[in-house]
C-alpha atoms as a PDB file:
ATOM      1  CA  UNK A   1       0.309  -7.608 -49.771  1.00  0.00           C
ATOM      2  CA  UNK A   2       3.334  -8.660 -48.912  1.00  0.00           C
ATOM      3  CA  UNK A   3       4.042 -12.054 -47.017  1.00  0.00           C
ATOM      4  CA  UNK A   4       6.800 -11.849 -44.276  1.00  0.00           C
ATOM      5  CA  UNK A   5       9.305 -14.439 -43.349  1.00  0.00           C
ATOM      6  CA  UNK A   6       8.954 -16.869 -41.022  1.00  0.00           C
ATOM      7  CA  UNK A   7      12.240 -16.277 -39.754  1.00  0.00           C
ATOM      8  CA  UNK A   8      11.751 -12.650 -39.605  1.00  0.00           C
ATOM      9  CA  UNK A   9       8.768 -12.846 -38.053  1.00  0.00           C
ATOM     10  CA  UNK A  10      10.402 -15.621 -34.848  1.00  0.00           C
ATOM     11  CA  UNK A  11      13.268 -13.275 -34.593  1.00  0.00           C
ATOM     12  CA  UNK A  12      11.111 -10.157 -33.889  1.00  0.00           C
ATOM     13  CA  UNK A  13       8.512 -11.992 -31.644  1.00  0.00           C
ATOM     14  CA  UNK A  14      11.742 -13.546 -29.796  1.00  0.00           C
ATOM     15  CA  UNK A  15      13.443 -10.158 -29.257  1.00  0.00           C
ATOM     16  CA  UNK A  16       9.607  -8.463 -27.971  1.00  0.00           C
ATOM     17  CA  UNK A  17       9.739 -11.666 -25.570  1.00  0.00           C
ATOM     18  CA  UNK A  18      13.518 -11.053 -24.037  1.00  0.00           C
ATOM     19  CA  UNK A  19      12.478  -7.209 -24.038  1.00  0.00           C
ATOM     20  CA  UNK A  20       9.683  -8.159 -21.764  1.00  0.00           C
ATOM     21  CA  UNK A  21      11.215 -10.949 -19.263  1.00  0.00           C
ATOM     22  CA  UNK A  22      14.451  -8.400 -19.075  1.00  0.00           C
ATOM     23  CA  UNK A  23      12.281  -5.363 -18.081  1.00  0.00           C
ATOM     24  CA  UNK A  24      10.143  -7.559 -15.754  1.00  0.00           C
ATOM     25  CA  UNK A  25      13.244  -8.924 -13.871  1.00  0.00           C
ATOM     26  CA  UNK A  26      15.736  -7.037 -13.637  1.00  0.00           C
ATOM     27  CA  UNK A  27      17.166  -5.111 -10.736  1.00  0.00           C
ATOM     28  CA  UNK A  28      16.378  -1.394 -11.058  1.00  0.00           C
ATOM     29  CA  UNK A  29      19.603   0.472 -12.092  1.00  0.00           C
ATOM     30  CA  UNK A  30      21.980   1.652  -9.147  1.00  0.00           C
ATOM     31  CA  UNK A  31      24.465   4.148  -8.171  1.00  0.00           C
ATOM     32  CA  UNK A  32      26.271   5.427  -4.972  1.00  0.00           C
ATOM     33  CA  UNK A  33      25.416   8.862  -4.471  1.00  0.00           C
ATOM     34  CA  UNK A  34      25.444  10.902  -1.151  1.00  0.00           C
ATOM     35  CA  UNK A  35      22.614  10.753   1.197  1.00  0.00           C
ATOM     36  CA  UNK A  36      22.190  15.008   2.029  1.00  0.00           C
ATOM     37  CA  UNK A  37      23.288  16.531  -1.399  1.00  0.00           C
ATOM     38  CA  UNK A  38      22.725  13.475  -4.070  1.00  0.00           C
ATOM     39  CA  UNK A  39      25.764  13.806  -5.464  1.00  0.00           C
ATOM     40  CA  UNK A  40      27.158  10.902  -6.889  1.00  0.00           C
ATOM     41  CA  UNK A  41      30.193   8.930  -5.737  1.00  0.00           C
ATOM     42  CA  UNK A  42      32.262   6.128  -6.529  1.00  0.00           C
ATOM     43  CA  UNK A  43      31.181   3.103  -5.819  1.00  0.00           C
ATOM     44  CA  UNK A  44      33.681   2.360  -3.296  1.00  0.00           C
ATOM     45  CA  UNK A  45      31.746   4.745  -1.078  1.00  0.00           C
ATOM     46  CA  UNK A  46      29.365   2.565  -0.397  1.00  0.00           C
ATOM     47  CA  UNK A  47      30.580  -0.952  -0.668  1.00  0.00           C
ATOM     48  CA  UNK A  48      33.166   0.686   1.763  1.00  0.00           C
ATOM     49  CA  UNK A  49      30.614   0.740   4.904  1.00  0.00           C
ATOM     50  CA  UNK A  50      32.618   3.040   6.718  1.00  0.00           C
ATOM     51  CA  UNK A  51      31.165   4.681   9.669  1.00  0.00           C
ATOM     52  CA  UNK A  52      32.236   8.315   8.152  1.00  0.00           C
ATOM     53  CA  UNK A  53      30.856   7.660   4.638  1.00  0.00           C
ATOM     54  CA  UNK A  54      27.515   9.351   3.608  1.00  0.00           C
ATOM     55  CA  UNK A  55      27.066   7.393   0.426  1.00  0.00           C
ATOM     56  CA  UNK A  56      24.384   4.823  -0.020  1.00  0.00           C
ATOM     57  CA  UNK A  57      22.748   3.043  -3.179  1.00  0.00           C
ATOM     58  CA  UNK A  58      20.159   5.422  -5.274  1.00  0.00           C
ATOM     59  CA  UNK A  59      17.538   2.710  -6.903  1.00  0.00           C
ATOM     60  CA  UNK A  60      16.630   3.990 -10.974  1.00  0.00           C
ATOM     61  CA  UNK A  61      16.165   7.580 -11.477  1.00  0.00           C
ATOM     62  CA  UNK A  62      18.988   9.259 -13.811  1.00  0.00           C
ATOM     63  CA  UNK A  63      22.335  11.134 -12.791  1.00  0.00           C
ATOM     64  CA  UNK A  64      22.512  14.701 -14.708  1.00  0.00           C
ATOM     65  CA  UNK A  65      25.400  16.603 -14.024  1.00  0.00           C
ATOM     66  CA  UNK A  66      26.950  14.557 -11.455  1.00  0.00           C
ATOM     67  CA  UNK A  67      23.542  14.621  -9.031  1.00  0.00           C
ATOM     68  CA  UNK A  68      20.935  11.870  -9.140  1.00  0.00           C
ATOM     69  CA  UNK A  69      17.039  12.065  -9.555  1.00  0.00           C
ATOM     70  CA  UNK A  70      14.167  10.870 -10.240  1.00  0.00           C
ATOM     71  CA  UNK A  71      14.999   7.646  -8.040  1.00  0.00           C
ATOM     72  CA  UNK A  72      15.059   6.569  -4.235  1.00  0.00           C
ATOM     73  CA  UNK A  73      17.405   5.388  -1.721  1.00  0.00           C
ATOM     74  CA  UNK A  74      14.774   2.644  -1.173  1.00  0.00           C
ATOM     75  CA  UNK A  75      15.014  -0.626  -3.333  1.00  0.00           C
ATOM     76  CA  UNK A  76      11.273  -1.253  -2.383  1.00  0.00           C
ATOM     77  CA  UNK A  77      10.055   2.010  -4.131  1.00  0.00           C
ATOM     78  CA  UNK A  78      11.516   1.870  -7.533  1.00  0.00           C
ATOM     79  CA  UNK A  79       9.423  -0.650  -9.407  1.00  0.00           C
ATOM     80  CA  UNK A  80      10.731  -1.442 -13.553  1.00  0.00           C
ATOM     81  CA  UNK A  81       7.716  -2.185 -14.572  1.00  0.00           C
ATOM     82  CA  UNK A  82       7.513  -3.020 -18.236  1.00  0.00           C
ATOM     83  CA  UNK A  83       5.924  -5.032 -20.819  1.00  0.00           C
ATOM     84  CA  UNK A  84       3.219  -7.044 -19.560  1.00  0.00           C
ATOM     85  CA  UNK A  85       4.713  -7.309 -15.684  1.00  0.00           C
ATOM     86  CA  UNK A  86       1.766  -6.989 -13.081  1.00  0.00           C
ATOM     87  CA  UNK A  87       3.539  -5.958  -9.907  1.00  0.00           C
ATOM     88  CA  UNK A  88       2.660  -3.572  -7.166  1.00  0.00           C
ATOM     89  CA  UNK A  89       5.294  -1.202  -6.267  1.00  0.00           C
ATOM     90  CA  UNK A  90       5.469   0.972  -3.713  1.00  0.00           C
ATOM     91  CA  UNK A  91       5.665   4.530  -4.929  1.00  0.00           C
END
């Protein structure tokens, strides 16, 4: 059998490690996208607050031909998740 490297073998237990603190705490992935028809926007339309704009974050999900899913407008009910987090997300 053979023996691996103890190098090889701190570099791949390091990069599991980072894999699971990233996934653990990171923000869920966001984009602007309009409230009524989820289509996405620029960004601008929602940093922009105006009282005529419809666009507001969507929290994870995907966007697929310029529409988002699979998300929420809700921060609070996308949980990442990953490797060896324990939280309790609202779903």
């Amino acid at each position: 059998m053979r023996r691996l490297r103890s190098s090889t073998v701190v570099l791949g237990s390091m990069g599991l490690m980072a894999v699971a603190l990233t996934s653990c705490g990171s923000e869920p992935d966001k984009r602007c996208a309009d409230r009524q028809t989820r289509k996405e926007l620029s960004r601008e339309d929602c940093d922009d607050g105006g009282s005529g704009s419809r666009g507001a974050y969507y929290y994870g999900g995907s966007s697929s031909k310029g529409k988002v899913s699979g998300g929420s407008f809700d921060k609070a009910a996308v949980d990442r998740g990953g490797f060896g987090c324990s939280g309790s997300g609202g779903g």
